[in-house]
PDB file of N, CA and C in Angstrom:
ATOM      1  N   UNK A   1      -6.244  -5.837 -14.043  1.00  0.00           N
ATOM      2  CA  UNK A   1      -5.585  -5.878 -12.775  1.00  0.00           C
ATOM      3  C   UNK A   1      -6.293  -4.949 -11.804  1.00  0.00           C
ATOM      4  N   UNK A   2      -6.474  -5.788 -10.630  1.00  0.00           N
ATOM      5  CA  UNK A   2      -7.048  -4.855  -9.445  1.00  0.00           C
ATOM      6  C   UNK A   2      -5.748  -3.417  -8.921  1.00  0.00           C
ATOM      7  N   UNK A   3      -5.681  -2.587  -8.219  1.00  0.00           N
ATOM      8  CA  UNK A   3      -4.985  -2.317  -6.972  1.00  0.00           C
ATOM      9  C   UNK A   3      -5.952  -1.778  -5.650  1.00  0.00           C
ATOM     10  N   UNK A   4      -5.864  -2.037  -4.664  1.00  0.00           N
ATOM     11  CA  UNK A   4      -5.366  -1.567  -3.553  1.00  0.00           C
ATOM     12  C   UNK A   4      -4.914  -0.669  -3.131  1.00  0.00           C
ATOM     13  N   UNK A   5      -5.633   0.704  -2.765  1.00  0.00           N
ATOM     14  CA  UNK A   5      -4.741   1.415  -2.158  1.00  0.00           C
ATOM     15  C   UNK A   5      -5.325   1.729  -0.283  1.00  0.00           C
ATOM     16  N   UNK A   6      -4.613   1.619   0.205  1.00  0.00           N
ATOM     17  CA  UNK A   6      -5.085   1.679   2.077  1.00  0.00           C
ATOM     18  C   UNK A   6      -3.363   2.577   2.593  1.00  0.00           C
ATOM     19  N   UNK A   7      -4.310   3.266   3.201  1.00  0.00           N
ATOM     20  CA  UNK A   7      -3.471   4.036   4.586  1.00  0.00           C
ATOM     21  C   UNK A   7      -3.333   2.603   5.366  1.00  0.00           C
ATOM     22  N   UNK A   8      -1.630   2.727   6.000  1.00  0.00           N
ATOM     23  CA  UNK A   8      -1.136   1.740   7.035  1.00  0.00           C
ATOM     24  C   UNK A   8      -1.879   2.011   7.914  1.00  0.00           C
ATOM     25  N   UNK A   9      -2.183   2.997   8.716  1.00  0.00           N
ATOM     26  CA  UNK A   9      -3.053   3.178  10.381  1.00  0.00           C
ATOM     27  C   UNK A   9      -4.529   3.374  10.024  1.00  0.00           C
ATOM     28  N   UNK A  10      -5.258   2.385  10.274  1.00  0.00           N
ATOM     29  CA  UNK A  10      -6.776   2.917   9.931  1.00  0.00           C
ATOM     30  C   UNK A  10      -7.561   2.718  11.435  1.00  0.00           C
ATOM     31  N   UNK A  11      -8.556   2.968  11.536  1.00  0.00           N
ATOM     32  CA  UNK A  11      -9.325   2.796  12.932  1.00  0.00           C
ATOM     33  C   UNK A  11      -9.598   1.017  12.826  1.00  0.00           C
ATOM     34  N   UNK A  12      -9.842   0.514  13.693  1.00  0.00           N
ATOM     35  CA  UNK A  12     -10.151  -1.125  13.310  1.00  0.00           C
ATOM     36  C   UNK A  12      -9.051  -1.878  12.956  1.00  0.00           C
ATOM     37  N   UNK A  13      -8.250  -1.638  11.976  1.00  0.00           N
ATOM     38  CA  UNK A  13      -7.705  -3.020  11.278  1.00  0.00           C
ATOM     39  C   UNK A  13      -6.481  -1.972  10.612  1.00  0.00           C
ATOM     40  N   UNK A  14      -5.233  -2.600  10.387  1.00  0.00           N
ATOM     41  CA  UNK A  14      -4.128  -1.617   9.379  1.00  0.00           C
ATOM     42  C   UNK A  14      -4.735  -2.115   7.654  1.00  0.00           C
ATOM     43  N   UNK A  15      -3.628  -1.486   7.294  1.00  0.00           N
ATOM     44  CA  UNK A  15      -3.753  -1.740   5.823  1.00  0.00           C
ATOM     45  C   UNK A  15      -3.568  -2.947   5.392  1.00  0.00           C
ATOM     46  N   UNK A  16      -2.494  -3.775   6.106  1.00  0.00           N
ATOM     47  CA  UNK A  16      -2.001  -4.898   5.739  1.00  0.00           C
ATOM     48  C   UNK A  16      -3.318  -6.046   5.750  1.00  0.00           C
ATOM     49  N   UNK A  17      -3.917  -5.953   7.064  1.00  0.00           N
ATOM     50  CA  UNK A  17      -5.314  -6.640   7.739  1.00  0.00           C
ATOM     51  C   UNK A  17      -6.661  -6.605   6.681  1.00  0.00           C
ATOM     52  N   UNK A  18      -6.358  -5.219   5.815  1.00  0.00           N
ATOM     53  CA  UNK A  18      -7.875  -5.021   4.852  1.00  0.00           C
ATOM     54  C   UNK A  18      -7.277  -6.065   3.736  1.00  0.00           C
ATOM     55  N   UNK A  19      -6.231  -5.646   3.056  1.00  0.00           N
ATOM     56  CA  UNK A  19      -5.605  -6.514   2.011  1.00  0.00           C
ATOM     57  C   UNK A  19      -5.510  -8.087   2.245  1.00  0.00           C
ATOM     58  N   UNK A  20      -5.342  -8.284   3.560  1.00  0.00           N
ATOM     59  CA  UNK A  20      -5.270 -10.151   3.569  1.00  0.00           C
ATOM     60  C   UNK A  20      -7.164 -10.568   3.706  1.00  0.00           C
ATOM     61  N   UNK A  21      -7.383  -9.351   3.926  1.00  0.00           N
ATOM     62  CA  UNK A  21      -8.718  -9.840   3.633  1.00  0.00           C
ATOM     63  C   UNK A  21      -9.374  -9.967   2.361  1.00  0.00           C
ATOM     64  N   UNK A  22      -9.098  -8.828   1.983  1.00  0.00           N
ATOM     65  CA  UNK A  22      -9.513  -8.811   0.191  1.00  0.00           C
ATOM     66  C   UNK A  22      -8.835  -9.826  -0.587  1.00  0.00           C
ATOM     67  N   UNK A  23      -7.802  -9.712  -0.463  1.00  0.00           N
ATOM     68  CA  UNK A  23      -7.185 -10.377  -1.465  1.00  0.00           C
ATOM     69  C   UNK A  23      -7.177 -11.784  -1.844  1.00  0.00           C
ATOM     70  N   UNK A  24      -8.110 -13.211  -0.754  1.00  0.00           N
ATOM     71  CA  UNK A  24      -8.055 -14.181  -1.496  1.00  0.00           C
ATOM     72  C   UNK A  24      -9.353 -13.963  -2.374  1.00  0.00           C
ATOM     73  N   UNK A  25     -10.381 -13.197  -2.647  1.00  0.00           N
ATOM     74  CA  UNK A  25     -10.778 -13.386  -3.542  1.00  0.00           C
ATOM     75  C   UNK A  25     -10.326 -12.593  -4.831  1.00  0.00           C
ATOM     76  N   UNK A  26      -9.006 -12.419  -5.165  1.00  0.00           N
ATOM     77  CA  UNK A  26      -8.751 -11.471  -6.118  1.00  0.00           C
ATOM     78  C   UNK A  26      -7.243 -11.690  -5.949  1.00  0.00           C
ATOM     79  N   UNK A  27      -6.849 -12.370  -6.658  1.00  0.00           N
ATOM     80  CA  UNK A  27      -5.275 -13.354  -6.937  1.00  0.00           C
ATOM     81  C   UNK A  27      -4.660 -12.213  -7.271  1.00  0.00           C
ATOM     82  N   UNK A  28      -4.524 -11.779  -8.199  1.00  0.00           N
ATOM     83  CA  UNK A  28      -3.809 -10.168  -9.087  1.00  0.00           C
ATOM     84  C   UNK A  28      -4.061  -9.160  -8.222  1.00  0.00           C
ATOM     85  N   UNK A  29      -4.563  -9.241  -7.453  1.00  0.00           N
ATOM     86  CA  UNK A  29      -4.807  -8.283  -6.538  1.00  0.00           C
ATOM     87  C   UNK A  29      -3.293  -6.989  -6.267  1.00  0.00           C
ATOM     88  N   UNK A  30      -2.982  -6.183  -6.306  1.00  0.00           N
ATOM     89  CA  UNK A  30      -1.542  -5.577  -6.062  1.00  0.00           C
ATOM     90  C   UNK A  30      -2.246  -4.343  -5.019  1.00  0.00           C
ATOM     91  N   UNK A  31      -1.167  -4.382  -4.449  1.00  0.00           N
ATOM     92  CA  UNK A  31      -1.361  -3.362  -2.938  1.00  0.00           C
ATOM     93  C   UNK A  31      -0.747  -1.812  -3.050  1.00  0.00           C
ATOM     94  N   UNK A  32      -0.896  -0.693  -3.082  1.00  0.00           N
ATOM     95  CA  UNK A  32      -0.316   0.174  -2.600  1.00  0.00           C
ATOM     96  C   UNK A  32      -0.608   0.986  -1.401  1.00  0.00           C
ATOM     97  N   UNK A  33       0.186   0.533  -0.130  1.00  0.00           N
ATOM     98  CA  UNK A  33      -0.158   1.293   0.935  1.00  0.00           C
ATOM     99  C   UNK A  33       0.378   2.645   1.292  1.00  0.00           C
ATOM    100  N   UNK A  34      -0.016   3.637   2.056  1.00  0.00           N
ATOM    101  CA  UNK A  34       0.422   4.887   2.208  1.00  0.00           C
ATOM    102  C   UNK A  34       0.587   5.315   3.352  1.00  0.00           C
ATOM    103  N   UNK A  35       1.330   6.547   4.076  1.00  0.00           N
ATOM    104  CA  UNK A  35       1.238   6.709   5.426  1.00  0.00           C
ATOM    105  C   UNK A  35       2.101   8.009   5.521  1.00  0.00           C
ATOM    106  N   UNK A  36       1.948   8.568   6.923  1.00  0.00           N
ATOM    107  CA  UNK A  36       2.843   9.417   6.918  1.00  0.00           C
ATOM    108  C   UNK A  36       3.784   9.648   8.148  1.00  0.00           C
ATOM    109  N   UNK A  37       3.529   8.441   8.532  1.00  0.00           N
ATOM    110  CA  UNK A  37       4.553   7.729   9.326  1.00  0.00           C
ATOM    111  C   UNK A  37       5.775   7.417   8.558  1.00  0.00           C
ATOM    112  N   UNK A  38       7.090   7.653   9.490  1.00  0.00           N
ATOM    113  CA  UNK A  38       8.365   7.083   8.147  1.00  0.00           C
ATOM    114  C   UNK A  38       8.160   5.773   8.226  1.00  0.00           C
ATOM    115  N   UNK A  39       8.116   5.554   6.952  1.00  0.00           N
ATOM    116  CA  UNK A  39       8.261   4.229   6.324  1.00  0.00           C
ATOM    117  C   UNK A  39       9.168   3.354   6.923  1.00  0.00           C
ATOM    118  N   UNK A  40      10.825   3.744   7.760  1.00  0.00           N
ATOM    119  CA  UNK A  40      11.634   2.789   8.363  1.00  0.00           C
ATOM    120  C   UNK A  40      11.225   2.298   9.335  1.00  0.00           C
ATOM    121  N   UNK A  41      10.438   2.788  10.095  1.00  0.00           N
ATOM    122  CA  UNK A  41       9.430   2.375  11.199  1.00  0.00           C
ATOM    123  C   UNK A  41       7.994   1.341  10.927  1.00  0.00           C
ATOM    124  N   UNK A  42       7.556   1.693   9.842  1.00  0.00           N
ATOM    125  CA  UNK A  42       6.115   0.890   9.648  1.00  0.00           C
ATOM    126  C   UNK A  42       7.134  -0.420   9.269  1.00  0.00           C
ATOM    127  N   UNK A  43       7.828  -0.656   8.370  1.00  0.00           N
ATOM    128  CA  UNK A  43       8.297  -1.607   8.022  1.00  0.00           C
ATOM    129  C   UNK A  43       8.867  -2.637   9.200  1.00  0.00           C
ATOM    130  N   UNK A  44       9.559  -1.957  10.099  1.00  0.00           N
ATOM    131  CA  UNK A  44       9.767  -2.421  11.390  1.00  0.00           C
ATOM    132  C   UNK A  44       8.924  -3.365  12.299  1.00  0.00           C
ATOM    133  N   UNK A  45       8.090  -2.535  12.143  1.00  0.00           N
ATOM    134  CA  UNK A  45       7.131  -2.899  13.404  1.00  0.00           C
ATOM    135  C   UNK A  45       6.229  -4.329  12.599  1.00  0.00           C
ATOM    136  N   UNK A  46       6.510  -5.047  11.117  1.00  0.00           N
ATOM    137  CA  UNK A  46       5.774  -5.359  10.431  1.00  0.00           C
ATOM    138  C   UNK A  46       4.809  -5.332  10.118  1.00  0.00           C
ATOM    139  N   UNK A  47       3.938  -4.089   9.731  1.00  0.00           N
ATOM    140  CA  UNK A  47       2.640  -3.487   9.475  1.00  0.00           C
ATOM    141  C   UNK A  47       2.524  -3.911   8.154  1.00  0.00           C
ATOM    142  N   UNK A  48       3.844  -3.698   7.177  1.00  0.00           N
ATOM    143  CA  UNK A  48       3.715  -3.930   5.728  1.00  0.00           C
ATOM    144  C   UNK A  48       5.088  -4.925   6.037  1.00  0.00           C
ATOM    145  N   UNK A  49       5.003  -6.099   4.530  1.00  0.00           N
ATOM    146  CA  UNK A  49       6.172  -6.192   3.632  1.00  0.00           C
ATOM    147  C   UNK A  49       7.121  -5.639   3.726  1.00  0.00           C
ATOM    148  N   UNK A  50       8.350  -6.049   4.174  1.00  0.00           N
ATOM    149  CA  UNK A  50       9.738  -5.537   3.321  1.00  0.00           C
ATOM    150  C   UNK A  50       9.414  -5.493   1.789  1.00  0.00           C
ATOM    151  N   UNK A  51       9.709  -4.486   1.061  1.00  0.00           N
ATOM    152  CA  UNK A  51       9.556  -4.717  -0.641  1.00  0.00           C
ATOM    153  C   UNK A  51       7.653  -4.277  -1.154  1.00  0.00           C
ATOM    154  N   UNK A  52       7.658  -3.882   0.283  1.00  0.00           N
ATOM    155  CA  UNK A  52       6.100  -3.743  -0.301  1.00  0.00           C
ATOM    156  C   UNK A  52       5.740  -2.167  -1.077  1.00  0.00           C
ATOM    157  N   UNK A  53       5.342  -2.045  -2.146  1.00  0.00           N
ATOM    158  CA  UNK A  53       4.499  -0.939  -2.727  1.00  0.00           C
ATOM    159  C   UNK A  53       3.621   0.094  -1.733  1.00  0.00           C
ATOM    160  N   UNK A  54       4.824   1.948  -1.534  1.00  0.00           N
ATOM    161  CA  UNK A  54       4.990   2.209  -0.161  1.00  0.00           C
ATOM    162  C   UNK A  54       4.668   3.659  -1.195  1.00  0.00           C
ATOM    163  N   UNK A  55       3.921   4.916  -0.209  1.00  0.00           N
ATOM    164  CA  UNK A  55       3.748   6.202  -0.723  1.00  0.00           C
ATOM    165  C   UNK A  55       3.969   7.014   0.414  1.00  0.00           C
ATOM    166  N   UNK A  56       4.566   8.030   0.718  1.00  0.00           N
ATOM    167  CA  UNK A  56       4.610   8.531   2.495  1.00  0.00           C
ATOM    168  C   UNK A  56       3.843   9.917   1.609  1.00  0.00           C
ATOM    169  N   UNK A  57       2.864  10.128   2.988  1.00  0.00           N
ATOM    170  CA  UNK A  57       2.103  11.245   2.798  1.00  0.00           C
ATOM    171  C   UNK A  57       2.669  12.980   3.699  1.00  0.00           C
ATOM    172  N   UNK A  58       2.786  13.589   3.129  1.00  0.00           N
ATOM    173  CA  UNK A  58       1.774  13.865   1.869  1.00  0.00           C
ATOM    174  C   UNK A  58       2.333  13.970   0.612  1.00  0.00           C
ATOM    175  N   UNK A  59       1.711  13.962  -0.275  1.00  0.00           N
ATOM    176  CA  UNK A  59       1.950  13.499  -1.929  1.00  0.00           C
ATOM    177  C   UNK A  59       1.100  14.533  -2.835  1.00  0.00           C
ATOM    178  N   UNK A  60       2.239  14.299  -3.927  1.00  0.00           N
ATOM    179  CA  UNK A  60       1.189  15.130  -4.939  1.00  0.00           C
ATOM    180  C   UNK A  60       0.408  14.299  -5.803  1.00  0.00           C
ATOM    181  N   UNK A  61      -0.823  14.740  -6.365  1.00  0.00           N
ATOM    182  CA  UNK A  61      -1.394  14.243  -7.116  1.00  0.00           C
ATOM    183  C   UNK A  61      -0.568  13.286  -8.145  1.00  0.00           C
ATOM    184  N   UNK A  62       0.508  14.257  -9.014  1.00  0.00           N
ATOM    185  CA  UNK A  62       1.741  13.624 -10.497  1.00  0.00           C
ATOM    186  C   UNK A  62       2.786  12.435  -9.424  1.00  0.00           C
ATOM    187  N   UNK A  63       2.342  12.328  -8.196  1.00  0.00           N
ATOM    188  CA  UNK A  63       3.791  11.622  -7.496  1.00  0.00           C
ATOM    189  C   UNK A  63       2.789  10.434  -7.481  1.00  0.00           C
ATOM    190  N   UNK A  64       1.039  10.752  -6.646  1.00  0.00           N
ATOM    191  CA  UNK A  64       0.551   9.458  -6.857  1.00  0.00           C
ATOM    192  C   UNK A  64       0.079   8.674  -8.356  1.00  0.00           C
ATOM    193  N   UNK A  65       0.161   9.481  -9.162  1.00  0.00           N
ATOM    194  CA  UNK A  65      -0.282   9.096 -10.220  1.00  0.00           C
ATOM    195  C   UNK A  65       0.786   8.234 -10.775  1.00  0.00           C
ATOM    196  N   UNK A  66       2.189   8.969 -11.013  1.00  0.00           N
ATOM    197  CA  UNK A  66       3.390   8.199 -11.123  1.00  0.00           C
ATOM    198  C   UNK A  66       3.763   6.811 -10.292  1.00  0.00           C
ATOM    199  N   UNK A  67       3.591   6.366  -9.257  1.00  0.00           N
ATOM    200  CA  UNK A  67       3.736   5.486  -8.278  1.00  0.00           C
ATOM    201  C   UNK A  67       2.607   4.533  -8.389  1.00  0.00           C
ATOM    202  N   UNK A  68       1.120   4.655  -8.889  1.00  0.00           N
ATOM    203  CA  UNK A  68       0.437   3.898  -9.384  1.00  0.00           C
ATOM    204  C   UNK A  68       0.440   3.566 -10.769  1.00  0.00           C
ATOM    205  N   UNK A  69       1.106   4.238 -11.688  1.00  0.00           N
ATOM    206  CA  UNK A  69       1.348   4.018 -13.003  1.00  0.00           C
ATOM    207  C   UNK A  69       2.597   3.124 -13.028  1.00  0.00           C
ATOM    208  N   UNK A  70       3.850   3.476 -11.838  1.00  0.00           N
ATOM    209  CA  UNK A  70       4.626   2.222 -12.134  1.00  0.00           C
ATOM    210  C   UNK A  70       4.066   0.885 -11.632  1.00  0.00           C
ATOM    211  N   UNK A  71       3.532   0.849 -10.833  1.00  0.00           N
ATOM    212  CA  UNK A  71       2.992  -0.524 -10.259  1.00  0.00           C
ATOM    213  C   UNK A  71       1.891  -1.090 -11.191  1.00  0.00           C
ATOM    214  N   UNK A  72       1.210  -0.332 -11.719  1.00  0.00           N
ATOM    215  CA  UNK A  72       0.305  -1.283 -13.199  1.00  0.00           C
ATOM    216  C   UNK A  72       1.621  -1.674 -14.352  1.00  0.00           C
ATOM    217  N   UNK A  73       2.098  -0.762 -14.438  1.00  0.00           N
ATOM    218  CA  UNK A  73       3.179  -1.189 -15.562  1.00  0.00           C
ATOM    219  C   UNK A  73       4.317  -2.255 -15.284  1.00  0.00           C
ATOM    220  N   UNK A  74       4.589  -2.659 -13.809  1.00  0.00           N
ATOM    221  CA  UNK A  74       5.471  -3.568 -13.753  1.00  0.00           C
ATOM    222  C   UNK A  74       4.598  -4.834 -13.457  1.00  0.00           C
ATOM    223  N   UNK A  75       3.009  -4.902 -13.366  1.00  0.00           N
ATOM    224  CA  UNK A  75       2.134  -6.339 -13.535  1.00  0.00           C
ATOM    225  C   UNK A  75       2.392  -6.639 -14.760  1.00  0.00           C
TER     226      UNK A  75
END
């Protein structure tokens, strides 16, 4: 299994924009985006998914590790 991980605000393109790009060549593809924008807002504005695989920064190393360990484990 692939993942994905992209910051929502990037220069050029959001996170959502890199992932619809990547992702038809890579079906299994799974996303985790990050930001440190509140999340009730990115979701809003539809940058990401409702339900989408979400990290608000800043983070610890054991929080990202945990949050990418559940998302391999629930593929």
């Amino acid at each position: 299994m692939d993942l994905l991980v992209a910051d929502v605000v990037m220069p050029g393109m959001n996170g959502r924009e890199l992932f619809d790009r990547v992702a038809p060549g890579h079906p299994e593809l799974a996303v985790l985006y990050m930001s440190g924008y509140v999340d009730e807002v990115i979701g809003d504005d539809g940058v990401i998914d409702d339900g989408a695989e979400f990290i608000k920064k800043p983070f610890t190393v054991q929080g990202f590790a945990d949050k990418v360990r559940q998302i391999l484990d629930s593929r």
